[in-house]
Protein backbone atom coordinates (compact mmCIF):
# COMPACT_ATOMS: atom_id res chain seq x y z
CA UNK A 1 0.00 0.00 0.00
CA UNK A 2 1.28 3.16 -0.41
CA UNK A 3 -0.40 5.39 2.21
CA UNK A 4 -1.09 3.57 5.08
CA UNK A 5 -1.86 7.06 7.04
CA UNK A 6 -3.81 9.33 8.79
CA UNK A 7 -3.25 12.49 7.16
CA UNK A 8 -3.04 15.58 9.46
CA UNK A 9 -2.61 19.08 7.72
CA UNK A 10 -1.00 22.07 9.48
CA UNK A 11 -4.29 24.16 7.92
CA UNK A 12 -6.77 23.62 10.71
CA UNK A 13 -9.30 26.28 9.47
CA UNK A 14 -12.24 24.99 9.07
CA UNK A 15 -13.32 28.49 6.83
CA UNK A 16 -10.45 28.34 4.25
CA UNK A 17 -11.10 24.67 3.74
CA UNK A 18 -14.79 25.61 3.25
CA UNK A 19 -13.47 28.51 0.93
CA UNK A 20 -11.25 26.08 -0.80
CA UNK A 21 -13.92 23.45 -1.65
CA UNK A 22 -16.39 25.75 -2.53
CA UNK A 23 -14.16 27.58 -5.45
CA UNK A 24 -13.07 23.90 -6.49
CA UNK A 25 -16.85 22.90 -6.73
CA UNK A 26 -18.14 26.09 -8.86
CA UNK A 27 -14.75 25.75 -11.27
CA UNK A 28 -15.50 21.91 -11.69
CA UNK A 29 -19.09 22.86 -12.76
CA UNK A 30 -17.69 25.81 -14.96
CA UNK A 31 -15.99 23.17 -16.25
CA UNK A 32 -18.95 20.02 -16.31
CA UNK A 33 -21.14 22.55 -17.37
CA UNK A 34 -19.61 22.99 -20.98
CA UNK A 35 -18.79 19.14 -21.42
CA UNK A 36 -22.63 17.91 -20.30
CA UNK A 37 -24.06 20.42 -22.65
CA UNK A 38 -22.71 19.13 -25.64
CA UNK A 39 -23.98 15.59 -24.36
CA UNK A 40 -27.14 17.03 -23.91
CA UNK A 41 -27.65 18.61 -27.40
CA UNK A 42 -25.97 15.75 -28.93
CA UNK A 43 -29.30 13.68 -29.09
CA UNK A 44 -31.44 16.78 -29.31
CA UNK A 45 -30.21 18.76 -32.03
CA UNK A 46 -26.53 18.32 -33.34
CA UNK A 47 -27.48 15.01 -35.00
CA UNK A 48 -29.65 17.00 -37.36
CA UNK A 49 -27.55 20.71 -36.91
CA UNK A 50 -24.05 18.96 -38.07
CA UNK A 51 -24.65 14.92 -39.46
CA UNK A 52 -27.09 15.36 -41.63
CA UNK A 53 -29.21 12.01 -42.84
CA UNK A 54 -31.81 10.40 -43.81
CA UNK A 55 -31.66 7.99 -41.23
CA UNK A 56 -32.56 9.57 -37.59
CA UNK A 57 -30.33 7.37 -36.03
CA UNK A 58 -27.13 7.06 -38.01
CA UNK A 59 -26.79 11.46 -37.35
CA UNK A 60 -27.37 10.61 -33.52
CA UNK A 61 -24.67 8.38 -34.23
CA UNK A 62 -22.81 10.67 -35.34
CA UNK A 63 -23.06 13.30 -32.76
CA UNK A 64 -22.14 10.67 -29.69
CA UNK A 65 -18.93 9.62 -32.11
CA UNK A 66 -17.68 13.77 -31.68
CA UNK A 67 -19.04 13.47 -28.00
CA UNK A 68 -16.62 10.78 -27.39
CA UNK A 69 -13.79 12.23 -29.34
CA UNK A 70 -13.47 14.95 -25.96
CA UNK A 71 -13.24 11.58 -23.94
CA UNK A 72 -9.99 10.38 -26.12
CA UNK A 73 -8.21 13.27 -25.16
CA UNK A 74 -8.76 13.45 -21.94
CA UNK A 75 -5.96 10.99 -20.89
CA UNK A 76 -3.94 13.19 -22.76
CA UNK A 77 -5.57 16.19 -21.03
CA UNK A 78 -4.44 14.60 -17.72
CA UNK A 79 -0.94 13.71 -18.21
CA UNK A 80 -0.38 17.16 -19.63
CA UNK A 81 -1.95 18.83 -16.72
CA UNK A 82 -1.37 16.45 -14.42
CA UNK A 83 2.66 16.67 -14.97
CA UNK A 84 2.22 20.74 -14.54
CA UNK A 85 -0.21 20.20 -11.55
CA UNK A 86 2.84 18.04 -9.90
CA UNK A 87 5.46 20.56 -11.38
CA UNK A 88 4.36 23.67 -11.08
CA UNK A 89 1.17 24.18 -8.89
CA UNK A 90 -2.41 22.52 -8.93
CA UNK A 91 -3.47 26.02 -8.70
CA UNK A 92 -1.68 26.88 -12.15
CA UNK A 93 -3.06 23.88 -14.34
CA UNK A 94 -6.82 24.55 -12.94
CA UNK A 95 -6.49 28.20 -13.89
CA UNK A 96 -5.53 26.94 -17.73
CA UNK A 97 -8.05 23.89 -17.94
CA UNK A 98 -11.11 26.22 -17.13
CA UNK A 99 -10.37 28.90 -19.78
CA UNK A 100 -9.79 25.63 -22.42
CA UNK A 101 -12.97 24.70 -21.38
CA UNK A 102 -15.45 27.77 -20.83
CA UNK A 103 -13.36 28.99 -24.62
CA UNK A 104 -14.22 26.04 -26.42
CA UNK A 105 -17.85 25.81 -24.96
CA UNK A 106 -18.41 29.41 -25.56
CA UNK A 107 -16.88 28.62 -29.57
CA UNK A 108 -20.09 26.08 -30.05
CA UNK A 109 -22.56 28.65 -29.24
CA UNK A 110 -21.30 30.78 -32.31
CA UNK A 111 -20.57 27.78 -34.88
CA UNK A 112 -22.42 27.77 -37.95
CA UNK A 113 -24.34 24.49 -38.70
CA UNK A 114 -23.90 22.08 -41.93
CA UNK A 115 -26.64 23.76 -43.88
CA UNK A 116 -24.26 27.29 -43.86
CA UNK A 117 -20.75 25.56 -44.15
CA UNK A 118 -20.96 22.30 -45.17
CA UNK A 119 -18.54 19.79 -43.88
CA UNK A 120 -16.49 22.38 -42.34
CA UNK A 121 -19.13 22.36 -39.95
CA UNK A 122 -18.56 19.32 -38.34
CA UNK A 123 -14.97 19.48 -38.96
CA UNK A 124 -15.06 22.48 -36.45
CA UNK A 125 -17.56 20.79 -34.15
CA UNK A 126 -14.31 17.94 -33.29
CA UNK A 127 -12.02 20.13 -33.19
CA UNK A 128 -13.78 21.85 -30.21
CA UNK A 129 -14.62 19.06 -28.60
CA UNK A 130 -10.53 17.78 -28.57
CA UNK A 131 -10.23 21.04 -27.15
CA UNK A 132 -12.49 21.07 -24.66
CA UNK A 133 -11.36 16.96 -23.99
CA UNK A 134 -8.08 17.96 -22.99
CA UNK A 135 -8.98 21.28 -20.85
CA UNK A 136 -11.53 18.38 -18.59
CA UNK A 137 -8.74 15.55 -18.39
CA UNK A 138 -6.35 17.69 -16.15
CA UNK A 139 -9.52 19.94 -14.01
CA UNK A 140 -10.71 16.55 -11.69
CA UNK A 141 -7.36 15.90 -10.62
CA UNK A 142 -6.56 18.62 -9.73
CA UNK A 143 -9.43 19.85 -8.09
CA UNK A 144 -10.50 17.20 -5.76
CA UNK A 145 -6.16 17.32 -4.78
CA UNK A 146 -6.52 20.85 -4.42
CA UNK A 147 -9.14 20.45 -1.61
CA UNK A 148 -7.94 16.99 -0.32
CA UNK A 149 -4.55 18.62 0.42
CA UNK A 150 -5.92 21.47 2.28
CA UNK A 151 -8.69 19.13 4.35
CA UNK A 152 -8.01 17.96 8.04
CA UNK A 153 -7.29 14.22 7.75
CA UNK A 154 -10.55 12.99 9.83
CA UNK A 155 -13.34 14.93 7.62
CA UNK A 156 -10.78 14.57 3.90
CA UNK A 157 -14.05 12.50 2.92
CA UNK A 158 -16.63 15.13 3.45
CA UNK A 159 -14.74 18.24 2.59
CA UNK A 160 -12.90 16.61 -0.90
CA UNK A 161 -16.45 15.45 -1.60
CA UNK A 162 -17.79 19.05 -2.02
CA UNK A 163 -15.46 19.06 -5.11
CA UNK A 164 -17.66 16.19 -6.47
CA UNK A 165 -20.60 18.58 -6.30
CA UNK A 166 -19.07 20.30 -9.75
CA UNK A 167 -20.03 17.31 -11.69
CA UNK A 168 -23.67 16.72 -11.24
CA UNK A 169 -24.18 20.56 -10.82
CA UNK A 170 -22.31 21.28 -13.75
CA UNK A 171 -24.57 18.69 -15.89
CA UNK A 172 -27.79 19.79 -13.85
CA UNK A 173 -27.34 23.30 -14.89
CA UNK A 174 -27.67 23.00 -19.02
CA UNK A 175 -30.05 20.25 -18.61
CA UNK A 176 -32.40 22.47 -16.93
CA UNK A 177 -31.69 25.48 -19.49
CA UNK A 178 -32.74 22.82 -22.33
CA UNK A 179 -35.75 21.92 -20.61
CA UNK A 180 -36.94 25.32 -20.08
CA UNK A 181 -35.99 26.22 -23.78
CA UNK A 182 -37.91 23.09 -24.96
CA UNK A 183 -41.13 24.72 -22.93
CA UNK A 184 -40.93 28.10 -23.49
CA UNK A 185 -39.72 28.04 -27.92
CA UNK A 186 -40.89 25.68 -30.58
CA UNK A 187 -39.07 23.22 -32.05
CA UNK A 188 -38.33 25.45 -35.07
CA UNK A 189 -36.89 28.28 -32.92
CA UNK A 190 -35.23 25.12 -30.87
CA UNK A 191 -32.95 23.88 -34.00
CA UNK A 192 -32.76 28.13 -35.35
CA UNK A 193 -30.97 29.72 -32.43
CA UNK A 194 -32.20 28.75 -29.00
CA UNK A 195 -29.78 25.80 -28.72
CA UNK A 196 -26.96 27.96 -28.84
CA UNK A 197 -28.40 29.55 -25.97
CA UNK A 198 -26.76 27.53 -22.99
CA UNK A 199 -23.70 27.74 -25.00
CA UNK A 200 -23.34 31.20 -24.80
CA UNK A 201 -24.24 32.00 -21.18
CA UNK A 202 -21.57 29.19 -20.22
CA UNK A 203 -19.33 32.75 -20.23
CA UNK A 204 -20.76 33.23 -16.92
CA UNK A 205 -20.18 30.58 -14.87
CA UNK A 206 -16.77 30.69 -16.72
CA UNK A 207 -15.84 34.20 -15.64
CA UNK A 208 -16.95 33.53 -11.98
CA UNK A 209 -15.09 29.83 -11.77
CA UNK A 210 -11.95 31.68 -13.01
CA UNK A 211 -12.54 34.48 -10.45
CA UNK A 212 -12.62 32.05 -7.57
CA UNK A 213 -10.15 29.87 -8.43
CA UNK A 214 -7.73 33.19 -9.11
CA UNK A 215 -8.43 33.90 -5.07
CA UNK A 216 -7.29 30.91 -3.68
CA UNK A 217 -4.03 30.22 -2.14
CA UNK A 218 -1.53 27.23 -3.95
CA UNK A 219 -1.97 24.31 -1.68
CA UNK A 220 0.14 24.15 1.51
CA UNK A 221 1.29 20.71 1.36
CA UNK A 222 2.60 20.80 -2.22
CA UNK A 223 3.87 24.89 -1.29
CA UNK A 224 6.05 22.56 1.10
CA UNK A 225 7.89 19.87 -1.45
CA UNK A 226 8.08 22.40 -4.01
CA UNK A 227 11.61 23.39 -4.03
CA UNK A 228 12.36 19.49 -3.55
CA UNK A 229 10.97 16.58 -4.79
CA UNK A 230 8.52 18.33 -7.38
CA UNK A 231 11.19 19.79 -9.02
CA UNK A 232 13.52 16.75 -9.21
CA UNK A 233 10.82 14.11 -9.89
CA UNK A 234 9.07 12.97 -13.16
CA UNK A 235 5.86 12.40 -11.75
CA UNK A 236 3.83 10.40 -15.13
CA UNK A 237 7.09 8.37 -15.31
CA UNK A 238 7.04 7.54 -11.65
CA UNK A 239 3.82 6.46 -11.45
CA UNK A 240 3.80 4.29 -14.21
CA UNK A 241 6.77 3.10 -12.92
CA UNK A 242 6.16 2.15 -8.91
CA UNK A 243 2.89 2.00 -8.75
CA UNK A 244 1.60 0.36 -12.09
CA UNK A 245 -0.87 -1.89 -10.11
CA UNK A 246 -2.62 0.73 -7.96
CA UNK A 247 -3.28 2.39 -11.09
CA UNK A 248 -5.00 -0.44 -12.98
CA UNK A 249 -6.66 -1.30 -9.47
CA UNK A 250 -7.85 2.35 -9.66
CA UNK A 251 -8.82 2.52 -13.66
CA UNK A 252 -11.15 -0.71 -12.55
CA UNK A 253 -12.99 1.09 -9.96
CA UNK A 254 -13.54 3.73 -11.74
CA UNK A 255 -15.09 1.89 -14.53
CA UNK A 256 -18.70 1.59 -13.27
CA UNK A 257 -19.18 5.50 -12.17
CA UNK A 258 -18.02 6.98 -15.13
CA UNK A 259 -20.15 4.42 -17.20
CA UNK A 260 -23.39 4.45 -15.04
CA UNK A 261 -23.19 8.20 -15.09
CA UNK A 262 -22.87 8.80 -18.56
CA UNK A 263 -25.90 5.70 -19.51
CA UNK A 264 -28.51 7.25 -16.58
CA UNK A 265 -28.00 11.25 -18.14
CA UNK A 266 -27.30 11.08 -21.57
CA UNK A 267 -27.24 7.21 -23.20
CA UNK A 268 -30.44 7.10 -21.63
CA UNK A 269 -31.95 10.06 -23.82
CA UNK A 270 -31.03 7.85 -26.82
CA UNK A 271 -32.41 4.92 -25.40
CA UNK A 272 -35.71 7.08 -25.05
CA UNK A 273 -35.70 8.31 -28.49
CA UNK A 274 -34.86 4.84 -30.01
CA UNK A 275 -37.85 3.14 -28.30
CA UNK A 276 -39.88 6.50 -28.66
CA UNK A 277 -40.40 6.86 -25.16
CA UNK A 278 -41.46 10.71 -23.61
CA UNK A 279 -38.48 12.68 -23.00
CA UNK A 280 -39.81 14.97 -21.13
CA UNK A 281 -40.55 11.99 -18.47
CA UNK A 282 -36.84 11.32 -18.65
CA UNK A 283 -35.44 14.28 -18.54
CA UNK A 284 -37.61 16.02 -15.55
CA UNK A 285 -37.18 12.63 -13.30
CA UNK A 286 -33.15 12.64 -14.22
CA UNK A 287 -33.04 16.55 -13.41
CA UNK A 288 -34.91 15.64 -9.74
CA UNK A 289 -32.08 12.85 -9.14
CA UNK A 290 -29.36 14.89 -10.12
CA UNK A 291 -30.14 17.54 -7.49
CA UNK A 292 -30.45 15.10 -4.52
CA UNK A 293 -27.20 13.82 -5.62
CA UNK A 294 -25.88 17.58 -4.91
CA UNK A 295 -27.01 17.11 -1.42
CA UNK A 296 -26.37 13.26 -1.01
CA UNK A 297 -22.75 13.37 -2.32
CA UNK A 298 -21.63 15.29 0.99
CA UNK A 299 -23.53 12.91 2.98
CA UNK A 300 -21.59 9.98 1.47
CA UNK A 301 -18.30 12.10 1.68
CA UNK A 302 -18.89 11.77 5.65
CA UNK A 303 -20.08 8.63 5.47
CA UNK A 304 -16.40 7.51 3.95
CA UNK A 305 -15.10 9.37 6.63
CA UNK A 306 -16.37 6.53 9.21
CA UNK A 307 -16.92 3.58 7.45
CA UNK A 308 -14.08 3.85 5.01
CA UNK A 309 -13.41 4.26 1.23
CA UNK A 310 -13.89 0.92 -0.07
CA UNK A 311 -17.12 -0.26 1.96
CA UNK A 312 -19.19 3.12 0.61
CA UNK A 313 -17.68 2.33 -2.81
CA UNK A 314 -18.25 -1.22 -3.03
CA UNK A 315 -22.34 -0.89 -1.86
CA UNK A 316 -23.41 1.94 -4.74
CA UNK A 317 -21.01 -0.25 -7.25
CA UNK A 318 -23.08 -3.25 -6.65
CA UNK A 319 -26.34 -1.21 -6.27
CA UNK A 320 -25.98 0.18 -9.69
CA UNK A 321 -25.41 -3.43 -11.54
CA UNK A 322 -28.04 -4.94 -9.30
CA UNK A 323 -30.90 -1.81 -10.58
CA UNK A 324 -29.49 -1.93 -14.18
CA UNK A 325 -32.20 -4.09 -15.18
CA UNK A 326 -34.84 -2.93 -13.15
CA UNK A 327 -33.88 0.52 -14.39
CA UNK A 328 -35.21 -0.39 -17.72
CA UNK A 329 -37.98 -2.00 -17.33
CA UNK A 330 -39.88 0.61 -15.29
CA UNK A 331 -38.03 3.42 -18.19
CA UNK A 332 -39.71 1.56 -20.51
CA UNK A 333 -43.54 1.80 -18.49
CA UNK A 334 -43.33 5.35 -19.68
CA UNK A 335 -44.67 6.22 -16.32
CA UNK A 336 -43.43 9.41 -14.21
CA UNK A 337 -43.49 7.81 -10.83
CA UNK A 338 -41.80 4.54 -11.96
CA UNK A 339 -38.71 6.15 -13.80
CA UNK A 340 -38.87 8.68 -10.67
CA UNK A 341 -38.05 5.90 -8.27
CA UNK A 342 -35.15 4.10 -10.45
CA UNK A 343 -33.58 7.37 -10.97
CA UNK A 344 -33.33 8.06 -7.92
CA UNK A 345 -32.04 4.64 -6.95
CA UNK A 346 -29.32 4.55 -9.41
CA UNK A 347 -28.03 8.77 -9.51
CA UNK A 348 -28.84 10.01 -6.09
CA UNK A 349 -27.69 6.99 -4.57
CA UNK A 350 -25.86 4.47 -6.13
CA UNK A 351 -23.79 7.11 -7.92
CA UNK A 352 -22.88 9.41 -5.34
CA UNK A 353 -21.95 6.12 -2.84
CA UNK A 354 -19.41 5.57 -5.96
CA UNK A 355 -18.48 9.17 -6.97
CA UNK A 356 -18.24 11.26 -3.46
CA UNK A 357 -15.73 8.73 -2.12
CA UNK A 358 -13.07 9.01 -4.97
CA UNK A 359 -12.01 12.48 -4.35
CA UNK A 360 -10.53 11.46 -1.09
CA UNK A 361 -9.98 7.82 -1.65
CA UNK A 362 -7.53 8.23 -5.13
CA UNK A 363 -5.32 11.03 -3.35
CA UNK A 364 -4.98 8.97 -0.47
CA UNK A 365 -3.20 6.45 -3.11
CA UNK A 366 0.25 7.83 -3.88
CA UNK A 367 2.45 10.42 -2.38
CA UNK A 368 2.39 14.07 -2.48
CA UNK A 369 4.88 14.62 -5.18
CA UNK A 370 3.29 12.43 -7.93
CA UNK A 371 -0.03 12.70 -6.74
CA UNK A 372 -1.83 15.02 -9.16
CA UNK A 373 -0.31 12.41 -12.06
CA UNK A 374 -1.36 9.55 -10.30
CA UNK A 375 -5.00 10.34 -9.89
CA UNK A 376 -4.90 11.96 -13.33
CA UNK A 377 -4.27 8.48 -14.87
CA UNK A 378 -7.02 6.58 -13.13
CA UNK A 379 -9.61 9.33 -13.65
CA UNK A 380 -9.14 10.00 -17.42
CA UNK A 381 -8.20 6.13 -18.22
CA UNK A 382 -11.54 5.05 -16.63
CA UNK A 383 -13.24 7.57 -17.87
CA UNK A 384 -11.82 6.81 -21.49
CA UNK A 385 -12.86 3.28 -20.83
CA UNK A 386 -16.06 3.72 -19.09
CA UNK A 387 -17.70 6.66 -20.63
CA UNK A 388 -16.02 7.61 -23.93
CA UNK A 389 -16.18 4.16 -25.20
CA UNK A 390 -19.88 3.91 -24.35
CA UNK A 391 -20.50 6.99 -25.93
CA UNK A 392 -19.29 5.40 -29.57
CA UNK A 393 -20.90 2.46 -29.07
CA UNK A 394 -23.85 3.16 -27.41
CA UNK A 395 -26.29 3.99 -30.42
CA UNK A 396 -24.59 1.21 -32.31
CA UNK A 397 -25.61 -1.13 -29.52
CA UNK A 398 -28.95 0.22 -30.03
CA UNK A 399 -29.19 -0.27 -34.00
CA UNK A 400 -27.87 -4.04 -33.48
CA UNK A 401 -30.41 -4.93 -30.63
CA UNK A 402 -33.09 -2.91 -32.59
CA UNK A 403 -33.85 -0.38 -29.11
CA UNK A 404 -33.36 -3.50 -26.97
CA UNK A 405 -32.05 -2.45 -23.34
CA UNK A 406 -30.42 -5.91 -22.56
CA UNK A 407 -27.13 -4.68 -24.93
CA UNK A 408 -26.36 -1.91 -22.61
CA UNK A 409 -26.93 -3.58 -19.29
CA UNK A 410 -25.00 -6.28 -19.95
CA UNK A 411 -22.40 -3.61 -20.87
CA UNK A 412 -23.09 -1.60 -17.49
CA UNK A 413 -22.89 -5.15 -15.56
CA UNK A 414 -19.40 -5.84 -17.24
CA UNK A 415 -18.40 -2.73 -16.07
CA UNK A 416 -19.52 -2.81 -12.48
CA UNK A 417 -18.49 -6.50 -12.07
CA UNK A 418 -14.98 -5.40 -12.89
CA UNK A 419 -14.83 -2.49 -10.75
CA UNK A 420 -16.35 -4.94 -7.66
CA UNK A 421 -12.84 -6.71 -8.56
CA UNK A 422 -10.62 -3.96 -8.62
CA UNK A 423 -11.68 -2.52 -4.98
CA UNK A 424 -11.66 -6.01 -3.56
CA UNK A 425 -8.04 -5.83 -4.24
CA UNK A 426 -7.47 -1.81 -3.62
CA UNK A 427 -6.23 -0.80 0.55
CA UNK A 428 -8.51 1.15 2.58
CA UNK A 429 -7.33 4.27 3.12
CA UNK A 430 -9.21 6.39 5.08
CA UNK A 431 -7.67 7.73 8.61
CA UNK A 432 -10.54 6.49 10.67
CA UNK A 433 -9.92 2.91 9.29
CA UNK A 434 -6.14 2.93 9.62
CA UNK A 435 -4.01 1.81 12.40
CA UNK A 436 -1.12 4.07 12.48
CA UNK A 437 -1.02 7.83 12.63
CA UNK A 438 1.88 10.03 10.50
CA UNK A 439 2.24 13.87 11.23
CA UNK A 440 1.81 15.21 7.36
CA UNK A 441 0.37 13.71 4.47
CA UNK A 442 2.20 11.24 2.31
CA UNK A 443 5.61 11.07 4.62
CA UNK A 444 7.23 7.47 4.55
């Protein structure tokens, strides 16, 4: 194992780690924000807007293919900025991934579509979304470190979880602008100009993310090794190096919450469309689970904090491939209630118990001086692996099953039966749960 610790921090204030976390959370959904959009208006409009076709189904196709081109650049993304994160300052590469992001989100909102440009149109459309790839695969890391590092070693769980906020906010946020745009413009007006709306007013939560994170302080632990073993090391190489098994250990766990994320808010919507089930059903129940995810993902933070990592991990991992099914078939009932219920079984709860844990539970993994690189590699390989895969073959799955679920659960319980595997075999690591105390985080 390679932290075996409980991890006390000279910062003791409880208001500058509350300060800390809460800039972290509104720059990661600055930051979620402009990737969830485009995941949003994939199956709503850029099918039609940029892949043209005949066939409905071969342009959605089409739009989840660019959607998962950001994904294949996110490992990319990470060592980049996960290398300058353990170099120069986590505060540094999160100041550079948000304006990546909020520029390339704010570039969709003013693209012309296929019918003005032609191919170039599309062309544009990937380009954007490598851009916007790489700007995400280095902000996660970093984040969650940035908070972990300042947190007092017996709440890390609860306070790093507040960083895990960012996600679902940041996809709650243009989810609910669609919605509203859907109710209050036609469907004409929809596909003119009023998709590029939540584009556009990304700017915003841009300018007030940067803002935030431009007030906060470098943090203290890496402020102390950074004349030292920062400098000297070469943190991707390391890693790779000395601790190539927590890292596939990691990638494994990872697997089943970035897969289960991306099938219950956007694979889903396909899904929907393919079997012409109401939308607005789906959408309105997955915008209700979302937001008691905000609130539960704390709760599970603290929850981590007593029971450990692994055990909080382990029960929404094995909740989410025991619901897949059941998920389905009440989807499928085209019923409010019913998809109500399994939404909130599989987001608020199963989710979070899988998501709030990691930004304490992957730091806790390696040592200060390679730490940024280390969780860098899990986050963006699973994610790769777990989301960005699903996203090119998710419609394709679809087409070959002709709208039958049983294609993607099987590929959700692959997925989560893998992850089960990998934290069977990953340490605990939370202080509570550990036998023997250390005086700073990551000394051995």
């Amino acid at each position: 194992m390679v932290n075996s610790v409980d991890i006390k921090n000279d910062t003791d204030n409880t208001s500058v780690i509350r300060r800390v976390a809460t800039a972290s959370a509104i720059g990661t959904a600055a930051e979620y924000y402009d990737f969830f959009a485009y995941g949003t208006a994939a199956v709503l409009f850029f099918g039609n807007l940029f892949f043209p076709s005949d066939d409905p189904l071969i342009s959605t196709l089409a739009a989840f293919a660019t959607y998962a081109v950001g994904f294949l650049v996110r490992p990319l993304g990470g060592i980049v900025f996960g290398h300058i994160g353990d170099k120069v300052g986590r505060k540094k590469a999160l100041v550079i991934t948000i304006l990546l992001v909020g520029l390339g989100t704010f570039c969709i909102g003013l693209l012309p579509t296929y019918d003005s440009i032609g191919v170039w149109a599309p062309i544009l459309l990937i380009l954007i979304r490598v851009l916007q790839g790489f700007g995400v695969g280095g902000e996660q890391a970093g984040a969650v470190l940035m908070t972990a590092e300042y947190s007092e070693s017996s709440r890390r769980g609860f306070f790093s979880s507040w960083v895990q906020i960012g996600a679902p906010a940041g996809f709650l946020l243009p989810l609910a602008l669609f919605a509203i745009l859907n109710a209050a413009l036609s469907p004409e007006d929809m596909m003119s100009y009023g998709w590029r709306i939540p584009f556009l007013l990304s700017a915003l939560l841009v300018i007030v993310g940067l803002f935030i994170r431009l007030r906060i302080d470098e943090s203290p632990i890496f402020a102390q090794i950074r004349e030292t073993k920062a400098v000297e090391s070469r943190p991707v190489v390391e890693v790779i190096r000395d601790y190539p098994g927590i890292v596939a250990k990691g990638v494994c766990a990872k697997l089943i919450e970035a897969c289960t994320f991306a099938m219950f808010t956007v694979i889903v919507l396909a899904y929907g469309k393919a079997n012409n089930l109401d939308a607005n059903i789906i959408m309105e129940t997955m915008i209700v689970a979302v937001f008691l995810e905000i609130l539960a993902i704390p709760m599970m933070g603290a929850l981590s904090d007593k029971i450990g990592r692994r055990p909080v991990y382990i029960i929404g991992a094995a909740l989410q491939v025991v619901m897949i099914i059941p998920f389905f078939l009440a989807i499928n009932q085209d019923n409010f209630w019913l998809t109500q219920i399994v939404m909130i079984a599989v987001l608020t709860f199963g989710h979070s118990m899988c998501y709030a844990p990691q930004a304490s539970f992957f730091p806790e993994l390696f040592p200060t001086h390679i730490r940024c690189s280390g969780i860098a590699l899990i986050w963006q390989i699973g994610s790769l692996i777990g989301s960005g895969i699903l996203g090119l073959v998710a419609v394709k799955i679809l087409q070959a099953t002709g709208g039958h679920y049983y294609g993607l659960a099987a590929y959700v319980i692959v997925f989560g039966i893998v992850s089960l595997i990998g934290l069977l075999m990953m340490p605990e690591t939370a202080p509570a749960r550990l036998k023997h105390e250390y005086q700073q985080w990551g000394k051995r």
